[in-house]
PDB file of N, CA and C in Angstrom:
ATOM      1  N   UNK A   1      17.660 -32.658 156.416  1.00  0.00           N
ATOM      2  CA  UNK A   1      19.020 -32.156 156.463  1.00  0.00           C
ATOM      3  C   UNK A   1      19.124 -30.799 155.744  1.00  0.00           C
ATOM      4  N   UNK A   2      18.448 -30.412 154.643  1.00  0.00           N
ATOM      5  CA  UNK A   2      18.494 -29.285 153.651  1.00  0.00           C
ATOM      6  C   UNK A   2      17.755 -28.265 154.667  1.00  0.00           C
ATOM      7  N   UNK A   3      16.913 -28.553 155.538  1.00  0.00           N
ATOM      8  CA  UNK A   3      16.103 -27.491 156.176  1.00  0.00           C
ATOM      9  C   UNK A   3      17.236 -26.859 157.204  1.00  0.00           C
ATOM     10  N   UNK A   4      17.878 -27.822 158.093  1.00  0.00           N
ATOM     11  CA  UNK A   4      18.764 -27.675 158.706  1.00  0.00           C
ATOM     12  C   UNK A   4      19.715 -26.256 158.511  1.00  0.00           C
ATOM     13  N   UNK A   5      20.165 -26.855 157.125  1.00  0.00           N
ATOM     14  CA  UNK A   5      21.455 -26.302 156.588  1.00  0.00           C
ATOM     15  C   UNK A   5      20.960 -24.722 156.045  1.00  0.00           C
ATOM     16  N   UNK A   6      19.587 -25.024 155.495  1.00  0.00           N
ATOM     17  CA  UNK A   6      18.952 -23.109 155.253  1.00  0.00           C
ATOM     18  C   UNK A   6      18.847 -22.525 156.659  1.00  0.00           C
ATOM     19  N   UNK A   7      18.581 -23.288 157.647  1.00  0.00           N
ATOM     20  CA  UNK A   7      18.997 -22.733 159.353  1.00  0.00           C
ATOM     21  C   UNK A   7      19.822 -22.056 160.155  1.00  0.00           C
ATOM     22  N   UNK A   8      20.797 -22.981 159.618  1.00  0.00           N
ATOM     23  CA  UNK A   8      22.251 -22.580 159.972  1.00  0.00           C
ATOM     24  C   UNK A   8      22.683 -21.077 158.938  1.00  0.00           C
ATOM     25  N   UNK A   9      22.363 -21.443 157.733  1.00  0.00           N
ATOM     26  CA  UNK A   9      22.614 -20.524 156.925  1.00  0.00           C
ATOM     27  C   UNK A   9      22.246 -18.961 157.369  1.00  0.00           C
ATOM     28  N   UNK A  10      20.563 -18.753 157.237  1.00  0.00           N
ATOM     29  CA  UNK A  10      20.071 -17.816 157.559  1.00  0.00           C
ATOM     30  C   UNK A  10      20.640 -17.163 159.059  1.00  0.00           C
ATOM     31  N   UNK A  11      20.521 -18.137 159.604  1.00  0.00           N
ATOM     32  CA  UNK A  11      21.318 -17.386 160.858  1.00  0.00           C
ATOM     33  C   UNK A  11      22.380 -16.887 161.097  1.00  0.00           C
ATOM     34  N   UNK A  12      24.076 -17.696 160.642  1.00  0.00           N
ATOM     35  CA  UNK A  12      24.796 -17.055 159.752  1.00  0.00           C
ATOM     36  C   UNK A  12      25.205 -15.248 159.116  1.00  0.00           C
ATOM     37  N   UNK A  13      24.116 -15.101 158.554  1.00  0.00           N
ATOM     38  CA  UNK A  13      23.336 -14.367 157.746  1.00  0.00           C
ATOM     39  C   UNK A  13      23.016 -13.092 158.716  1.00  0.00           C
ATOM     40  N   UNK A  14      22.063 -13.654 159.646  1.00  0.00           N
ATOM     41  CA  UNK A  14      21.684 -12.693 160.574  1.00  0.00           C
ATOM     42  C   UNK A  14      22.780 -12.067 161.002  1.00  0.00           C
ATOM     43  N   UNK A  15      23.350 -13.263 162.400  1.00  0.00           N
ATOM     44  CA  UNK A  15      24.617 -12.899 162.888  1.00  0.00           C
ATOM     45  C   UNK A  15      25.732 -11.498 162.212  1.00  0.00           C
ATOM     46  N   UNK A  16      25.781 -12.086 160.588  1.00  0.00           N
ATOM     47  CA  UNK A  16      26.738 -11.373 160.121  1.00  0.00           C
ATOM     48  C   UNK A  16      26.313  -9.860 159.299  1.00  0.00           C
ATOM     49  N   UNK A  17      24.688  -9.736 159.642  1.00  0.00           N
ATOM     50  CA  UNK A  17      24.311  -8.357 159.537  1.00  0.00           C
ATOM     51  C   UNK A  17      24.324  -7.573 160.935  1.00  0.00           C
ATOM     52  N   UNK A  18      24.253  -8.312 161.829  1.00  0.00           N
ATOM     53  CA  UNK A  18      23.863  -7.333 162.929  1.00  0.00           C
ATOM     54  C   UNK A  18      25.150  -6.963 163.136  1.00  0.00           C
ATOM     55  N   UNK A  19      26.516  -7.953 163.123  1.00  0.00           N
ATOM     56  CA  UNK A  19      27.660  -7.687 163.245  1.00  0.00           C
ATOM     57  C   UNK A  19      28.247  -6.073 162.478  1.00  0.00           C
ATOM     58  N   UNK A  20      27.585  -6.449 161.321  1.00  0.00           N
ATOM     59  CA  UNK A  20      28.004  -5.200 159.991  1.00  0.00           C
ATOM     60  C   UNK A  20      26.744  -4.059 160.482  1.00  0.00           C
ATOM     61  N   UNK A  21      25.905  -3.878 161.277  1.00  0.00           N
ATOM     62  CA  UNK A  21      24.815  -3.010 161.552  1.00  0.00           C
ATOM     63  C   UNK A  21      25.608  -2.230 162.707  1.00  0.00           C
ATOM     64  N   UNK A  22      25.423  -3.218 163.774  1.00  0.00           N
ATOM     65  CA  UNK A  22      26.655  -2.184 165.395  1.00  0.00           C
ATOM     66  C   UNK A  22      28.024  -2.516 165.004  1.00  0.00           C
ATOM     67  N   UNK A  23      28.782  -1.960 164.142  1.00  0.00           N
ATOM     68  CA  UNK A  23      30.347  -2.140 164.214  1.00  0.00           C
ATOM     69  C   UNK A  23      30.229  -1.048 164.447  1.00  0.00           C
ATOM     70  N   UNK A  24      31.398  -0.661 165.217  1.00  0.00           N
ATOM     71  CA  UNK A  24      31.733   0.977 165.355  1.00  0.00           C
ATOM     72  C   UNK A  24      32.038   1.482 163.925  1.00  0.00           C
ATOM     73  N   UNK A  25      32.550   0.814 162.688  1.00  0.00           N
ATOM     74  CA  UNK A  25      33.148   1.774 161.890  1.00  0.00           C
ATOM     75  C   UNK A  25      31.768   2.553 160.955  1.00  0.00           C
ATOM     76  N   UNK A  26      30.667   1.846 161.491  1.00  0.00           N
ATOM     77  CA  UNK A  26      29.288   2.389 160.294  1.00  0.00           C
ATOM     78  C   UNK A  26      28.862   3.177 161.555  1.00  0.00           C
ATOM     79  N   UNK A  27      29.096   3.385 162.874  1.00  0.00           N
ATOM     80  CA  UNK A  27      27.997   4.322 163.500  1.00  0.00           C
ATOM     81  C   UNK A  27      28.226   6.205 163.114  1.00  0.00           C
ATOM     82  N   UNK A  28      28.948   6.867 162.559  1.00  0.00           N
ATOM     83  CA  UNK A  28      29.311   8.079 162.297  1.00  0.00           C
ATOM     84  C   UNK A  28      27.627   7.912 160.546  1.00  0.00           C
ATOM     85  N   UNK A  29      28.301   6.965 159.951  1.00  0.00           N
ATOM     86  CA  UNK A  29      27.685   6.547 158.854  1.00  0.00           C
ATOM     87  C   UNK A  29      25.805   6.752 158.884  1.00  0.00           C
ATOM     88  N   UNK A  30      25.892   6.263 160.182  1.00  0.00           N
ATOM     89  CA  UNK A  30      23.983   6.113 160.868  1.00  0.00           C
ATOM     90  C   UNK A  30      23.979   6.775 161.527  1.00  0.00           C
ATOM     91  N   UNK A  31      24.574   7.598 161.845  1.00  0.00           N
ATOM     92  CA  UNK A  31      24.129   8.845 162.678  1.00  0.00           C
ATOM     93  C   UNK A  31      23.818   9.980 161.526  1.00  0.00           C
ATOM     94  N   UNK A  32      24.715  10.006 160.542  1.00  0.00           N
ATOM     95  CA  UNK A  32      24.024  11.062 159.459  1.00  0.00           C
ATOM     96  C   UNK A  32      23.203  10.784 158.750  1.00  0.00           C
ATOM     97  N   UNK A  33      22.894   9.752 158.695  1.00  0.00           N
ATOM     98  CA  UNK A  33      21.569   9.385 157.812  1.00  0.00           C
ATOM     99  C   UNK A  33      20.303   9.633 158.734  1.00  0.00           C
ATOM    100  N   UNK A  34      20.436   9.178 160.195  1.00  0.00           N
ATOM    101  CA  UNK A  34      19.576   9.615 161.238  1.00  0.00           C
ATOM    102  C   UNK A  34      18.795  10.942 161.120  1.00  0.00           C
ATOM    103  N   UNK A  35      20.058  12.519 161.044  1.00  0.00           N
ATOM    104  CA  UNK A  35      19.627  13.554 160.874  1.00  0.00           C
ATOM    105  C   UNK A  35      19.012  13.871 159.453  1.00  0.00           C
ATOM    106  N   UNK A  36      19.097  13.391 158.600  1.00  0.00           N
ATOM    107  CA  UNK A  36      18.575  13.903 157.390  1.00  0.00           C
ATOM    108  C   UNK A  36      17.259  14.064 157.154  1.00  0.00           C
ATOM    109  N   UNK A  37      16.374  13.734 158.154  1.00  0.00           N
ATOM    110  CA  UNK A  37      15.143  14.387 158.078  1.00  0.00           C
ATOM    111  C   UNK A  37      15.538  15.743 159.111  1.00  0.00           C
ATOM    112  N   UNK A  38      15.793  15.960 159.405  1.00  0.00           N
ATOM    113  CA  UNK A  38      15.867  17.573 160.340  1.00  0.00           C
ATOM    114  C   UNK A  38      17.122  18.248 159.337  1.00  0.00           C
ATOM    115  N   UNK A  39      17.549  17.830 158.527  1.00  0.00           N
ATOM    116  CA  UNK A  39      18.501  18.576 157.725  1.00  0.00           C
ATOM    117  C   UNK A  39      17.398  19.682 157.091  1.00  0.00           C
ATOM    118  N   UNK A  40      18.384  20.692 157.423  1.00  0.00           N
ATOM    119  CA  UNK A  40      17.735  21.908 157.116  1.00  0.00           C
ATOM    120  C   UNK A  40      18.203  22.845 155.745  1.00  0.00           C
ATOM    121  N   UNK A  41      18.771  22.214 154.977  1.00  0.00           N
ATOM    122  CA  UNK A  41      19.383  22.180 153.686  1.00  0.00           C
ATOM    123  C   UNK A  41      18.022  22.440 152.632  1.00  0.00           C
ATOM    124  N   UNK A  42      17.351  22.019 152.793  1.00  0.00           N
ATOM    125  CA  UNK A  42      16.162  21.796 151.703  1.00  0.00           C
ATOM    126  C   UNK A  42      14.912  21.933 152.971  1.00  0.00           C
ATOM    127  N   UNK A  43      14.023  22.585 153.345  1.00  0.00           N
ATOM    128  CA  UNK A  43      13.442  22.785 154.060  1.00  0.00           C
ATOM    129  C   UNK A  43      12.118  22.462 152.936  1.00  0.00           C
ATOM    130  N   UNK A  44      11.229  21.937 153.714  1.00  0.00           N
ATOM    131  CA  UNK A  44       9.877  21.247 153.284  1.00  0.00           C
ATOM    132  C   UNK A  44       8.978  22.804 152.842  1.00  0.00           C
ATOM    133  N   UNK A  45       9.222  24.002 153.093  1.00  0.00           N
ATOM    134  CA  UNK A  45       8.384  24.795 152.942  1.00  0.00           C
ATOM    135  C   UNK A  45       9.028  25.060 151.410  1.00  0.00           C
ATOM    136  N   UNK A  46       9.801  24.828 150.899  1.00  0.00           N
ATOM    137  CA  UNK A  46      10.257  24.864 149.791  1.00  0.00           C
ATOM    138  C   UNK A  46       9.474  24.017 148.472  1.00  0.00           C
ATOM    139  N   UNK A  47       9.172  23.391 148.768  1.00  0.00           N
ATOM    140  CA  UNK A  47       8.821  22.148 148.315  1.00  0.00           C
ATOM    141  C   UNK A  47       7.432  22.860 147.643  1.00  0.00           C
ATOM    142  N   UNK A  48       6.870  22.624 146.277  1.00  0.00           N
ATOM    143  CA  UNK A  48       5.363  22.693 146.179  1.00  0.00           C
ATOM    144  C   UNK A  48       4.968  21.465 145.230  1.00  0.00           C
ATOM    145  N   UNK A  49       3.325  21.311 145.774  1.00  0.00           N
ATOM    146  CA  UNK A  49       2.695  20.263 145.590  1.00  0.00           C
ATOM    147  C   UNK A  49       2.811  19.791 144.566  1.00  0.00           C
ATOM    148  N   UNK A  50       3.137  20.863 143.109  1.00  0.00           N
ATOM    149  CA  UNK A  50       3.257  20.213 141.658  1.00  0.00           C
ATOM    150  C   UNK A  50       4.468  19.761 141.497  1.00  0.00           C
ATOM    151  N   UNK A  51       5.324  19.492 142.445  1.00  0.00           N
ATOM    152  CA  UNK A  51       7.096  18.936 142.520  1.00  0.00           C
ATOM    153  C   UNK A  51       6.492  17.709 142.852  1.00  0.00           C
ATOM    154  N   UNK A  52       5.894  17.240 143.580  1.00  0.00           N
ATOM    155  CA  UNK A  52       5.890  16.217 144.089  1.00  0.00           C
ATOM    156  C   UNK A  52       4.491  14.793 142.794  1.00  0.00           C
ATOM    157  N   UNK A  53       4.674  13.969 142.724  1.00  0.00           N
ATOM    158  CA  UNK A  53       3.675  13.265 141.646  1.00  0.00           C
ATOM    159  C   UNK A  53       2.692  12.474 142.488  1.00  0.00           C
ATOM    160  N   UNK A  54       1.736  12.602 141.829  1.00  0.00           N
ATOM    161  CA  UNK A  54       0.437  11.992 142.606  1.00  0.00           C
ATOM    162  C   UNK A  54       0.465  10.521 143.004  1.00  0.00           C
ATOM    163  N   UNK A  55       1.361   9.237 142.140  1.00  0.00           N
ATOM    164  CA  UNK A  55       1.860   8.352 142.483  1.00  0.00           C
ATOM    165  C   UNK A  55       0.691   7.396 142.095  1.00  0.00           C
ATOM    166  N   UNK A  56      -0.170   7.519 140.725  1.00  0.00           N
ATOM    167  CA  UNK A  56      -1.235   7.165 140.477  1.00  0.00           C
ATOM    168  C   UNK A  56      -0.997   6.164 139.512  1.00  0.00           C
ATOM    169  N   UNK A  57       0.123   6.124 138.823  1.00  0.00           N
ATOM    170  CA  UNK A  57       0.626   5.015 137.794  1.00  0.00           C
ATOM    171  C   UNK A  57       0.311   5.677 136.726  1.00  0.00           C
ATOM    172  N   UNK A  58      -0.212   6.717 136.341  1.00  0.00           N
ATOM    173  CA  UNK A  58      -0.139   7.243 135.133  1.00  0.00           C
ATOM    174  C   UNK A  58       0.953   7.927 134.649  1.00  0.00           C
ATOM    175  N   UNK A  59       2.266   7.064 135.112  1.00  0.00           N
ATOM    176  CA  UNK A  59       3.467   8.187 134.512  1.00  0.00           C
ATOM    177  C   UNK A  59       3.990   7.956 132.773  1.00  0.00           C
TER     178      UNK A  59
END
């Protein structure tokens, strides 16, 4: 019965993200987050290698 009910749940769950994912009121929302890699605000040639951290765990 408990497996059931995490079933129902999770799905639930799903349902009520995909609902909150395609609502019309978030698509303006995901469309600008979409462009923000081609945002040309901060252009990658800007950027140099000692900005960025090697990601080695020695911080």
């Amino acid at each position: 019965m408990l497996h059931s009910i995490g079933t129902v749940l999770a799905f639930l769950a799903f349902i009520a993200i995909c609902i909150w994912a395609y609502s019309p009121s978030k698509k303006k929302q995901f469309d600008d987050a979409a462009q923000l890699p081609f945002d040309e605000e901060f252009p990658a040639s800007q950027h140099k290698p000692a900005d960025i951290k090697a990601g080695n765990g020695d911080d």
